[in-house]
N, C-alpha and C. Protein backbone atom coordinates (compact mmCIF):
# COMPACT_ATOMS: atom_id res chain seq x y z
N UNK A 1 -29.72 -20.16 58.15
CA UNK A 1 -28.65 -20.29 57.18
C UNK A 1 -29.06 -19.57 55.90
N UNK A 2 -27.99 -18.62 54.94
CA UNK A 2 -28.35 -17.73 54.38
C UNK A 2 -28.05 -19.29 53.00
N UNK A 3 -29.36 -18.89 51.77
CA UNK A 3 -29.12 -19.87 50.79
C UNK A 3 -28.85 -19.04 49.60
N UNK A 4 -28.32 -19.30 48.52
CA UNK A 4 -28.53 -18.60 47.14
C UNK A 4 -28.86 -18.96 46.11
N UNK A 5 -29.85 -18.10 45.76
CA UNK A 5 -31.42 -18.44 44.85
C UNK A 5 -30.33 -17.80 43.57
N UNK A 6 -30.18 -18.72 42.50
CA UNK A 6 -29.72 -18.59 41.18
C UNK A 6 -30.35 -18.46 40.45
N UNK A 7 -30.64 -17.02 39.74
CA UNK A 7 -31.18 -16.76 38.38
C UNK A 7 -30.51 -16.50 37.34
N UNK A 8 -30.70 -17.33 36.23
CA UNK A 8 -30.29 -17.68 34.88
C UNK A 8 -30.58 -16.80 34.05
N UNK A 9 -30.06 -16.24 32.79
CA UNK A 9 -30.08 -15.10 32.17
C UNK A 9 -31.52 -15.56 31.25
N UNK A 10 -31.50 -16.83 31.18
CA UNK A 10 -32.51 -17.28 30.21
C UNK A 10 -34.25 -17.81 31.30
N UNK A 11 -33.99 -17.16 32.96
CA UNK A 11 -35.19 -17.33 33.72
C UNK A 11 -35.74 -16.30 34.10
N UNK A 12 -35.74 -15.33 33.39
CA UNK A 12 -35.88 -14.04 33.71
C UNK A 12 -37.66 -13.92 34.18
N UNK A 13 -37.85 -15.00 35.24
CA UNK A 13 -39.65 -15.01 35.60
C UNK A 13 -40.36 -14.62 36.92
N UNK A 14 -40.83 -13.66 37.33
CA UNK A 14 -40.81 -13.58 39.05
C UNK A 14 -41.59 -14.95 39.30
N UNK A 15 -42.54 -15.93 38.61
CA UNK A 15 -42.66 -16.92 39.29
C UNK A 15 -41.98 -18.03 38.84
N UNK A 16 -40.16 -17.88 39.01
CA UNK A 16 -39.91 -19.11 38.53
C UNK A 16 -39.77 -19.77 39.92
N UNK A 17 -39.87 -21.03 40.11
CA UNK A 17 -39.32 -21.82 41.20
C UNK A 17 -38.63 -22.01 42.35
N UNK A 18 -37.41 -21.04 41.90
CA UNK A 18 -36.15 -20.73 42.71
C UNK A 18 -36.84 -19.59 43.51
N UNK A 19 -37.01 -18.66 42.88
CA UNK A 19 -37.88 -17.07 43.57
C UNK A 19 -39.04 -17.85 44.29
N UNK A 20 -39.78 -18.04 43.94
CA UNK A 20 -40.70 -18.83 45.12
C UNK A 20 -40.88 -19.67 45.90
N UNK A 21 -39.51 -20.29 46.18
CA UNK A 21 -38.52 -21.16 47.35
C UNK A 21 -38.24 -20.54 48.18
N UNK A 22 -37.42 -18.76 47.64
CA UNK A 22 -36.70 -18.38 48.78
C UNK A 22 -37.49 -17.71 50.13
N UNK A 23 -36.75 -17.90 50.98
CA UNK A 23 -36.50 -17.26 52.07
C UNK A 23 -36.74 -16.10 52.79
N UNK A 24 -37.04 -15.24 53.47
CA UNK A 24 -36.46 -14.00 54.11
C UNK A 24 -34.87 -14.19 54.40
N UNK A 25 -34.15 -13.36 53.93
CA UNK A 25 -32.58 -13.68 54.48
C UNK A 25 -31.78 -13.96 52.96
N UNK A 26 -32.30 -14.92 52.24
CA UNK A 26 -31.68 -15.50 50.85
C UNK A 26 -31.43 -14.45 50.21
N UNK A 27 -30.06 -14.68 49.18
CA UNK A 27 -30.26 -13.82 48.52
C UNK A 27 -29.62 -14.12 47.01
N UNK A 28 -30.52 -13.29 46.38
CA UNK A 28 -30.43 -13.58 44.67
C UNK A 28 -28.89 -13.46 44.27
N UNK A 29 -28.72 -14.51 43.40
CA UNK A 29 -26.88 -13.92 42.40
C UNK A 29 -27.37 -14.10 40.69
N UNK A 30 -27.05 -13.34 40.57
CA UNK A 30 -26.86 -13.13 39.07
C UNK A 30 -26.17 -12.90 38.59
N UNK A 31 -25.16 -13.14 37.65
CA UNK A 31 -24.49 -12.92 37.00
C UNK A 31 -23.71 -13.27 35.33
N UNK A 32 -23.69 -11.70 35.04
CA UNK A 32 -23.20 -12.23 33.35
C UNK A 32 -21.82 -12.54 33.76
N UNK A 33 -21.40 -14.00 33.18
CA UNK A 33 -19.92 -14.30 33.13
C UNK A 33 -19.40 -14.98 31.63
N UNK A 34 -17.81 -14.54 30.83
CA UNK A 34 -17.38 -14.99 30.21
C UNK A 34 -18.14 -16.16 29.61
N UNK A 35 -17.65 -16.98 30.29
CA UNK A 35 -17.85 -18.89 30.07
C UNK A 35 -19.52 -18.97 29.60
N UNK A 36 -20.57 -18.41 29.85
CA UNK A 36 -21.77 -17.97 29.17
C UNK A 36 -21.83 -16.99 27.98
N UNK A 37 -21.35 -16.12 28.06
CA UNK A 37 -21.20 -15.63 26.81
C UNK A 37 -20.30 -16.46 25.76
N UNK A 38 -19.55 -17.03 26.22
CA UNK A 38 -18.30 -17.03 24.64
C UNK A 38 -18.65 -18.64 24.59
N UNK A 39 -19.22 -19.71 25.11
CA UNK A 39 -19.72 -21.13 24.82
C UNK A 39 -19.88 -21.53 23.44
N UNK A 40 -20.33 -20.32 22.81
CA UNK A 40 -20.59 -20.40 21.48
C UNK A 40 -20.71 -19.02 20.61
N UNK A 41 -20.20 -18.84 19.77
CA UNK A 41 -20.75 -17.32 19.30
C UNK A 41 -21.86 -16.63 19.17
N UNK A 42 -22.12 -15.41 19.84
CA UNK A 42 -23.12 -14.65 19.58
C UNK A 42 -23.03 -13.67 19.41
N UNK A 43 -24.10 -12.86 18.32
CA UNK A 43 -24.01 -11.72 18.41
C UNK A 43 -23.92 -10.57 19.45
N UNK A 44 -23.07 -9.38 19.31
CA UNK A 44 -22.85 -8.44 20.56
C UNK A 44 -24.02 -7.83 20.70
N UNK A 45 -25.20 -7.87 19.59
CA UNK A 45 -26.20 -7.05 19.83
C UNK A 45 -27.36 -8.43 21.16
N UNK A 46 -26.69 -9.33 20.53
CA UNK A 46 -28.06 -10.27 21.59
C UNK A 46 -27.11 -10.32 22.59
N UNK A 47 -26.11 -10.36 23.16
CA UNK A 47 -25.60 -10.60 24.83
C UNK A 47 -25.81 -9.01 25.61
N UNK A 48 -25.73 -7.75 24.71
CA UNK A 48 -26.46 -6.89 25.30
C UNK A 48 -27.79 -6.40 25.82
N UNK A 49 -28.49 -7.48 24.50
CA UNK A 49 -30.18 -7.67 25.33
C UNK A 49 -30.38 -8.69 26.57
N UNK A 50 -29.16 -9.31 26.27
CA UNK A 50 -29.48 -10.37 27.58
C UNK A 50 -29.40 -9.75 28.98
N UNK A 51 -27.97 -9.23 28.78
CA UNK A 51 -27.42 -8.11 30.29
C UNK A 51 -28.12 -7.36 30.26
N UNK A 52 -28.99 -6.52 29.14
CA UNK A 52 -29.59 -5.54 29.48
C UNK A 52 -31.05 -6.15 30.65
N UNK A 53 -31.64 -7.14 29.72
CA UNK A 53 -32.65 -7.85 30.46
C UNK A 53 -32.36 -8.52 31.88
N UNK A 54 -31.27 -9.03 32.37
CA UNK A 54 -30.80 -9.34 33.48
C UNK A 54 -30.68 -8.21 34.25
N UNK A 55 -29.88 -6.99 34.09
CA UNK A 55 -29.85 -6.05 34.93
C UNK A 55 -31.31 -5.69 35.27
N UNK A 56 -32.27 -5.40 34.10
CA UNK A 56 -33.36 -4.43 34.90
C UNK A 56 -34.19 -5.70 35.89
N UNK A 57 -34.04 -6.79 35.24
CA UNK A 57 -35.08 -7.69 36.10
C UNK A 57 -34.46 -7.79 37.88
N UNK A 58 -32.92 -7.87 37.51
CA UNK A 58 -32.37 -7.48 38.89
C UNK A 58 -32.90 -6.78 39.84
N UNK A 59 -32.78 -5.50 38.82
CA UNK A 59 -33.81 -3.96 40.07
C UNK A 59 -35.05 -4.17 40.30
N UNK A 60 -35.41 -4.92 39.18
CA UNK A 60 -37.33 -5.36 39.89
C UNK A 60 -37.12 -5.82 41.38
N UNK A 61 -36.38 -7.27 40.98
CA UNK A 61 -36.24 -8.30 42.36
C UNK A 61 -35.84 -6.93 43.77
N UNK A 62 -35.36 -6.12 43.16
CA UNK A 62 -34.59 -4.98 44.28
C UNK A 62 -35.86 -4.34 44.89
N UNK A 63 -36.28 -3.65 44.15
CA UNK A 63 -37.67 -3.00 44.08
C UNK A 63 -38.60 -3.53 44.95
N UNK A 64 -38.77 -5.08 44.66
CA UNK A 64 -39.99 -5.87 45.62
C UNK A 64 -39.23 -6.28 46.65
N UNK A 65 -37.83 -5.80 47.20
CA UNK A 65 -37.41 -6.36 48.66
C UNK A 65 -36.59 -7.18 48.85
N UNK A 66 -36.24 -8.19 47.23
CA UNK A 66 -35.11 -8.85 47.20
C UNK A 66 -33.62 -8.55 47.51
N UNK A 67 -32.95 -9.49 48.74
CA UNK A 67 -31.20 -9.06 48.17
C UNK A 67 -30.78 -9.74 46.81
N UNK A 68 -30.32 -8.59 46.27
CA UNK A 68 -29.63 -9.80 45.10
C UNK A 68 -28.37 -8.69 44.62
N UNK A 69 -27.57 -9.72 44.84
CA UNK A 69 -26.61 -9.77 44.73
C UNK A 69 -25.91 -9.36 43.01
N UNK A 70 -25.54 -8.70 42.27
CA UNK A 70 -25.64 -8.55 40.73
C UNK A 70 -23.85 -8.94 40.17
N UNK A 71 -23.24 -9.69 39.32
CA UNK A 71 -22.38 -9.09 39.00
C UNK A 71 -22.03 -9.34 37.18
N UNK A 72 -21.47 -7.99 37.09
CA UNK A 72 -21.54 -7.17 35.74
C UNK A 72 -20.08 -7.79 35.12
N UNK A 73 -20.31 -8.17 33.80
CA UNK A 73 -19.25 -8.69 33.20
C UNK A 73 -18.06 -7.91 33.14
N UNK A 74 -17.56 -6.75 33.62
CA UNK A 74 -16.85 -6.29 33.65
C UNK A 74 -16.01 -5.93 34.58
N UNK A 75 -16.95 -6.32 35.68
CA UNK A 75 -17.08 -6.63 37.48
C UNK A 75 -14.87 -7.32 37.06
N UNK A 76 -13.99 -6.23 37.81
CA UNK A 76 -12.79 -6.85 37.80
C UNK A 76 -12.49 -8.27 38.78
N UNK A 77 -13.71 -8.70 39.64
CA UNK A 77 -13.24 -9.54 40.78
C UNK A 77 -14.32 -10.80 40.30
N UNK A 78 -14.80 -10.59 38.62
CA UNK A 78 -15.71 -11.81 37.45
C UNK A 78 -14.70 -12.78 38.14
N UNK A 79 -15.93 -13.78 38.18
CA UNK A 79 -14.63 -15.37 38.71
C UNK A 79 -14.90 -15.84 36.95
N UNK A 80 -15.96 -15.30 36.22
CA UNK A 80 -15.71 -15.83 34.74
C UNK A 80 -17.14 -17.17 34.70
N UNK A 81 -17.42 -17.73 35.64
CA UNK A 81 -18.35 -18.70 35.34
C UNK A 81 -19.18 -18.56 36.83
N UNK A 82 -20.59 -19.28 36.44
CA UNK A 82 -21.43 -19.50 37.16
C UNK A 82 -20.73 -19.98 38.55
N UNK A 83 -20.72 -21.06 38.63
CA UNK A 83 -19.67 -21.52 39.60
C UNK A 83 -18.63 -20.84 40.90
N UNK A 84 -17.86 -20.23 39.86
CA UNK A 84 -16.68 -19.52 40.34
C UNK A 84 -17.83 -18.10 41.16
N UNK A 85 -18.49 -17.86 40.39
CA UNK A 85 -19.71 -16.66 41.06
C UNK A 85 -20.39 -17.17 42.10
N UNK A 86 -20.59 -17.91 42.72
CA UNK A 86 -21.47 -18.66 43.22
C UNK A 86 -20.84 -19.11 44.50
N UNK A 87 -19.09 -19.34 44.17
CA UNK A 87 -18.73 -19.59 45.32
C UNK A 87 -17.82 -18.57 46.11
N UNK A 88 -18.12 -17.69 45.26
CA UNK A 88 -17.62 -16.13 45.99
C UNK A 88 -18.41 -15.87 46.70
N UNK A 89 -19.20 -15.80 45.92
CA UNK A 89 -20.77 -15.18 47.22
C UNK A 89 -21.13 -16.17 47.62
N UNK A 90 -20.89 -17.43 47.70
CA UNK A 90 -20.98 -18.09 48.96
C UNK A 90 -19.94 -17.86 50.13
N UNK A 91 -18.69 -17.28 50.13
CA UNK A 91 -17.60 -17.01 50.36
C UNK A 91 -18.01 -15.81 51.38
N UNK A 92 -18.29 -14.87 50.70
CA UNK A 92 -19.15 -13.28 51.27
C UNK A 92 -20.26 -13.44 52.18
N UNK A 93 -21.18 -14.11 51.61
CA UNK A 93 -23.00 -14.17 52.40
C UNK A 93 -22.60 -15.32 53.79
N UNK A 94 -22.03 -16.10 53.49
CA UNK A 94 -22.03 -17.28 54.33
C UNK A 94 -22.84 -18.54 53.92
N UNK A 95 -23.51 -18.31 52.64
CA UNK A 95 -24.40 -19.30 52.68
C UNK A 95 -23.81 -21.01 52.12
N UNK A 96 -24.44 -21.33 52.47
CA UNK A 96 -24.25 -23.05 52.60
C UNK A 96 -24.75 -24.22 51.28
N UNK A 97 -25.87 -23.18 51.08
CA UNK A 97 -26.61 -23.77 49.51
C UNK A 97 -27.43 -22.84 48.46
N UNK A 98 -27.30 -23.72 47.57
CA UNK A 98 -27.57 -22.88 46.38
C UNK A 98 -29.45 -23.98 45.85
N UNK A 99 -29.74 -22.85 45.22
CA UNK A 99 -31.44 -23.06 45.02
C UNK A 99 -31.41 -23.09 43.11
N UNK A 100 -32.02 -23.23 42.58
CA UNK A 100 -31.83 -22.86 41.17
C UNK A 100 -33.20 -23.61 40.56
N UNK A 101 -33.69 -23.46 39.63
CA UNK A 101 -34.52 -23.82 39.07
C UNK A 101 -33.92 -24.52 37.51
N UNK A 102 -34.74 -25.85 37.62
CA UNK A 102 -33.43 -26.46 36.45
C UNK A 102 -33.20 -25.69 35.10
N UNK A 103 -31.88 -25.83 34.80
CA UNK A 103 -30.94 -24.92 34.00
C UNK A 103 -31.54 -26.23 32.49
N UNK A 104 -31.91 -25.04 31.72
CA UNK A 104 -32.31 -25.87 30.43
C UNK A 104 -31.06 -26.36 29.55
N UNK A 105 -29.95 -25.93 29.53
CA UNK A 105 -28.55 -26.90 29.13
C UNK A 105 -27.89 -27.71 30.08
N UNK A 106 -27.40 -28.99 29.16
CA UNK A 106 -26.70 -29.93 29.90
C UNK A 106 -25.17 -29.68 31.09
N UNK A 107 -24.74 -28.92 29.97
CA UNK A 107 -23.02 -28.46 30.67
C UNK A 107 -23.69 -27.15 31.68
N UNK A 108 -24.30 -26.39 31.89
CA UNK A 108 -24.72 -25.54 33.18
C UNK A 108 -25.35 -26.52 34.16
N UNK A 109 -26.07 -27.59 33.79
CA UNK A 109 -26.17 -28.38 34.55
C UNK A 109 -25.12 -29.46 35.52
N UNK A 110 -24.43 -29.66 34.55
CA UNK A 110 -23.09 -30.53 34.99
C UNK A 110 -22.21 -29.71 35.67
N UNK A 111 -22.04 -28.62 35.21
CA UNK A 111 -21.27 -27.58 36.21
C UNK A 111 -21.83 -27.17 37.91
N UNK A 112 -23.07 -27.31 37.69
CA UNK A 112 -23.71 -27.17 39.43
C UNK A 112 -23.70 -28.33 39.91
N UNK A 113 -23.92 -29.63 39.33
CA UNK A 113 -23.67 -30.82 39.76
C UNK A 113 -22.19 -30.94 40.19
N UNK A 114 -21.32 -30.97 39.82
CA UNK A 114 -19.86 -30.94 39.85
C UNK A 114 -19.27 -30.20 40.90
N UNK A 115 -20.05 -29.08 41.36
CA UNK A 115 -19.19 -27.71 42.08
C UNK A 115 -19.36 -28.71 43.47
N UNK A 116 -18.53 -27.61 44.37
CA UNK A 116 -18.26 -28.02 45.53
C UNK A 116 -19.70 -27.74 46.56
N UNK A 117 -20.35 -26.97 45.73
CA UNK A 117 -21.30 -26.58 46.73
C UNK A 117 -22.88 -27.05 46.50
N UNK A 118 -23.09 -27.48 47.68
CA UNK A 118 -24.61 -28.01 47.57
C UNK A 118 -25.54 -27.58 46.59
N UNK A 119 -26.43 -28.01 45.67
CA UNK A 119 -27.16 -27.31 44.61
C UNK A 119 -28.59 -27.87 45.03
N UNK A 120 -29.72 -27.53 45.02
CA UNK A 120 -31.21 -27.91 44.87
C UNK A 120 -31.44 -27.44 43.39
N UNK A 121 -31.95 -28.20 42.64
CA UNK A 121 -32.68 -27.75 41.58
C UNK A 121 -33.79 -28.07 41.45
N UNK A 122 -34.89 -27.63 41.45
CA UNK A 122 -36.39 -26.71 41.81
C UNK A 122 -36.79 -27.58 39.70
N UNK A 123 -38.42 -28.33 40.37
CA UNK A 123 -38.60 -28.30 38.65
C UNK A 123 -38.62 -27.02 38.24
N UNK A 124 -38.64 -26.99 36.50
CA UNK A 124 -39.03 -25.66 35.77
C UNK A 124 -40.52 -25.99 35.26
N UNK A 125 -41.41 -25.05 36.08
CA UNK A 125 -42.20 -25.51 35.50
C UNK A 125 -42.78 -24.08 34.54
N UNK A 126 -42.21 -23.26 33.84
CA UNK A 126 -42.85 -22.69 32.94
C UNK A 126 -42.96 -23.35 31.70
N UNK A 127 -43.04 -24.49 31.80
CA UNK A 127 -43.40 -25.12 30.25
C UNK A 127 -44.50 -25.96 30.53
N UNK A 128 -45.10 -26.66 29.28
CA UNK A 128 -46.51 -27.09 29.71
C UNK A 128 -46.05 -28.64 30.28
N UNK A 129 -45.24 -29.15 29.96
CA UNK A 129 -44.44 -30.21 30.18
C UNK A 129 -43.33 -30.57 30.34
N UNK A 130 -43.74 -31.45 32.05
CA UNK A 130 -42.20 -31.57 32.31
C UNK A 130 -40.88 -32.31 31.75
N UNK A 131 -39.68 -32.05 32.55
CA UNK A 131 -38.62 -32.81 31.66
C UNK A 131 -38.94 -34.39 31.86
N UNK A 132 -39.84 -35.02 33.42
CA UNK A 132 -39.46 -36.03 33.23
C UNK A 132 -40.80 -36.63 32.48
N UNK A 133 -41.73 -36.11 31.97
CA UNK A 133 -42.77 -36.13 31.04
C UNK A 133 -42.17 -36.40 29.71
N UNK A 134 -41.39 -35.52 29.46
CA UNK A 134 -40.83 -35.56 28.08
C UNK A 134 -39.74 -37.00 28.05
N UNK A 135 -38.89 -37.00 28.76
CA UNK A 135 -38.37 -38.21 29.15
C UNK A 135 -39.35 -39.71 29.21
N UNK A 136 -40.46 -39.99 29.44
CA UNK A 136 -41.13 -40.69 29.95
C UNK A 136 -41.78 -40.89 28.15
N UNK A 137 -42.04 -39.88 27.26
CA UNK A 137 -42.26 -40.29 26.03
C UNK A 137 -41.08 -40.21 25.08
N UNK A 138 -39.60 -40.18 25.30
CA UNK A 138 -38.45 -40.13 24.77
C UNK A 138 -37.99 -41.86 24.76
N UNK A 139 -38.30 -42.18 25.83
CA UNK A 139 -37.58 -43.58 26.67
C UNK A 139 -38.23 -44.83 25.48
N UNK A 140 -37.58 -45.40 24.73
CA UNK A 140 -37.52 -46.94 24.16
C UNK A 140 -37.72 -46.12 22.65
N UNK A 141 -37.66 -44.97 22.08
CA UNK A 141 -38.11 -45.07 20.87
C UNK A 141 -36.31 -44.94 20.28
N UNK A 142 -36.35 -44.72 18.87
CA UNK A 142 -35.47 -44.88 18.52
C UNK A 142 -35.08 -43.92 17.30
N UNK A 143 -36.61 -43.11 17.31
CA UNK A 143 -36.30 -41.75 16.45
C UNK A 143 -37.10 -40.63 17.44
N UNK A 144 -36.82 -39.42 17.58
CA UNK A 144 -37.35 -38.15 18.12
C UNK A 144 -37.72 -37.48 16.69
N UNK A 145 -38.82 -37.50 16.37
CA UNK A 145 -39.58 -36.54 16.02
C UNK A 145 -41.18 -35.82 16.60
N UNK A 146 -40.18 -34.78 17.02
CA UNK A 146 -40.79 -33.74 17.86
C UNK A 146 -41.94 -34.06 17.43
N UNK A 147 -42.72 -33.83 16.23
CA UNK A 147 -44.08 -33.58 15.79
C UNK A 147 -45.28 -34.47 16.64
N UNK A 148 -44.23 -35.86 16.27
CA UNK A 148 -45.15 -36.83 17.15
C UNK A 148 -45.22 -36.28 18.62
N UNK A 149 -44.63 -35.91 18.88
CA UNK A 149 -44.64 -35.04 20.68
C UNK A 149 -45.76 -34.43 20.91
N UNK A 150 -46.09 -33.28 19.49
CA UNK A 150 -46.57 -32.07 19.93
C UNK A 150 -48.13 -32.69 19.79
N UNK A 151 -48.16 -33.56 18.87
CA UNK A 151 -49.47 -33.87 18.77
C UNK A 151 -49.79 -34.53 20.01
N UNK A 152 -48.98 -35.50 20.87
CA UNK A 152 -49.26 -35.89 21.92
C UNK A 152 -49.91 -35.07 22.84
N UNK A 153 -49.16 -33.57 22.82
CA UNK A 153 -49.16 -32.97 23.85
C UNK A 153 -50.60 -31.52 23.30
N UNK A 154 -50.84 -31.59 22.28
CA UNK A 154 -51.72 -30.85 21.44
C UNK A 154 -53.13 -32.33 22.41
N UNK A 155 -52.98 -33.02 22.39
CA UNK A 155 -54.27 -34.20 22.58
C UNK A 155 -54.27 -34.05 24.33
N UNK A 156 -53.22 -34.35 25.02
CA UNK A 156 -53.51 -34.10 25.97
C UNK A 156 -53.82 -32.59 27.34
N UNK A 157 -53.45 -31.28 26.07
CA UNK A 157 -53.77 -30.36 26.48
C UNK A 157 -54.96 -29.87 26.26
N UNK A 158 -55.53 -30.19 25.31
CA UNK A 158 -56.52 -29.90 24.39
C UNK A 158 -56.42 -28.53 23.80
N UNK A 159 -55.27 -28.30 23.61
CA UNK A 159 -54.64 -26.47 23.09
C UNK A 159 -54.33 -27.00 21.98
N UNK A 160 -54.95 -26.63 20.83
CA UNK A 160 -55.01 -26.64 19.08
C UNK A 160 -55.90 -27.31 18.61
N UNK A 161 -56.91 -27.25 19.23
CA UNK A 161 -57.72 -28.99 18.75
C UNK A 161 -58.89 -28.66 19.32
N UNK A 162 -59.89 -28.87 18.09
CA UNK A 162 -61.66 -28.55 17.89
C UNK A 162 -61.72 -29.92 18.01
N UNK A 163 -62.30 -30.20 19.26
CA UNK A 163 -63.13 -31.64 20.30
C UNK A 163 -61.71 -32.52 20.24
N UNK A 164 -61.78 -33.52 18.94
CA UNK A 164 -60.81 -34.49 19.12
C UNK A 164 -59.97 -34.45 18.17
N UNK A 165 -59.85 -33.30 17.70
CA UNK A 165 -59.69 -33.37 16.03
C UNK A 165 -58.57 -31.95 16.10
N UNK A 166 -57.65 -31.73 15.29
CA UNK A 166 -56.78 -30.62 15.65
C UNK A 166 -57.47 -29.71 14.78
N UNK A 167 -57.06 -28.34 15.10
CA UNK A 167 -57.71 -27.56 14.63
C UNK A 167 -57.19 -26.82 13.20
N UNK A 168 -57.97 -26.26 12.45
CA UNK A 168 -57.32 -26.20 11.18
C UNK A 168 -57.54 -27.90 10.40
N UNK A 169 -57.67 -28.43 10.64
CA UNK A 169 -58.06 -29.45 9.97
C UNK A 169 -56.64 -30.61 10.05
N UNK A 170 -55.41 -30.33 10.28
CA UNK A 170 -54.67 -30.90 9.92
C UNK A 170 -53.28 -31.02 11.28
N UNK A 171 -53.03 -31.80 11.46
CA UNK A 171 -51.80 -32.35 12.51
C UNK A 171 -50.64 -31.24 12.07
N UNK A 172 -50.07 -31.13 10.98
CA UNK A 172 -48.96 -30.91 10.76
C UNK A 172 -48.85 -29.89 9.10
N UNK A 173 -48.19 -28.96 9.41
CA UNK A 173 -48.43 -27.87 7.99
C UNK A 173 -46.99 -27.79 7.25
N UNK A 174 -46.38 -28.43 7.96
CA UNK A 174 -44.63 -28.72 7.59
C UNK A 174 -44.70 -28.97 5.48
N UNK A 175 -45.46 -29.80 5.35
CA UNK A 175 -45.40 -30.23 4.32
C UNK A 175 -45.75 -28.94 3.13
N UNK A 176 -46.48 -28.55 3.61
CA UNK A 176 -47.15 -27.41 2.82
C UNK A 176 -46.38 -26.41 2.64
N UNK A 177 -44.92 -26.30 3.83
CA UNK A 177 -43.98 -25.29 3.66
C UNK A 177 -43.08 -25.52 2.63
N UNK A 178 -43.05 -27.08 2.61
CA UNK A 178 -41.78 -27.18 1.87
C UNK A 178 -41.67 -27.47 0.22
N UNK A 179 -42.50 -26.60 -0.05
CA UNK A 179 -43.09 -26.11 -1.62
C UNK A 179 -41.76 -25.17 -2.21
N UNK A 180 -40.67 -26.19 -3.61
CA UNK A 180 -39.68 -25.35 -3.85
C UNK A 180 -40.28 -23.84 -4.42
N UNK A 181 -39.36 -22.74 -4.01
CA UNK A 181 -39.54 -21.91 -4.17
C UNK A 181 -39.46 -20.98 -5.81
């Protein structure tokens, strides 16, 4: 059964999750659509670095043997969203399920949850910590400040920090920024 491995404009990693799930046979979809671009305003100069960066990483995946499948915002047969892309070329390939590596926004998330078509989502693990890590020190408090996080995660990585002690002498330099100007 042919599956489709979803890459995100913002996963642009040959070892993300999804790519090292697939298959012989699978094949990559990518695509810039509307409903990603216009979510919120952006500049025309950053959605051209994005497509620009999506297309060439495309031809890499091409290059090393990948099918992948590409389509270009201008593509006249754009279904306009992830989704609507997804179930075209599920439509075309034959395939049955979709692979993805989790989508770091909520509503791209809710949108693959929602669709008609089977979704796997693959942890992300290019961060040093996972979501349900972060979740697991989110759960009963009643303020998020990050800082307290990082130091958590500064102590248990031991990345910023001479023995037990952070490095530079000090947890946090926030204060020192906020000297009126």
């Amino acid at each position: 059964m042919v599956r489709l491995i979803l890459v995100l404009g913002d996963q642009l990693s040959h070892d993300l999750s999804a790519l090292q799930e697939a298959w012989p046979g699978d094949v990559v979809v990518m695509a810039e659509v509307a409903d990603e671009a216009e979510y919120v305003p952006h500049h025309p100069k950053k959605l051209a670095l994005i497509f620009a960066a999506m297309r060439h990483f495309a031809d890499e995946l091409r290059k090393l043997g990948r099918d992948v499948i590409y389509t270009r915002l201008d593509d006249p047969d754009n279904a306009g969203t992830i989704m609507g892309e997804l179930l075209r070329r599920a439509d075309e390939t034959g395939a049955g399920e979709v692979i993805v590596t989790h989508p770091g926004e909520w509503r791209v998330i809710a949108a693959l949850e929602e669709g008609p078509l089977p979704v796997r989502m693959l942890p992300d693990d290019r961060f040093l910590c996972s979501l349900q890590d972060f979740e697991a020190w989110a759960e009963g408090r009643r303020e998020f400040r990050l800082e307290w996080f990082y130091r958590e995660m500064r102590r248990k990585t031991g990345l910023m920090m001479e023995g037990d002690k952070p490095a530079g002498g000090k947890w946090n330099f926030d204060h020192d920024n906020r000297k009126r100007a």
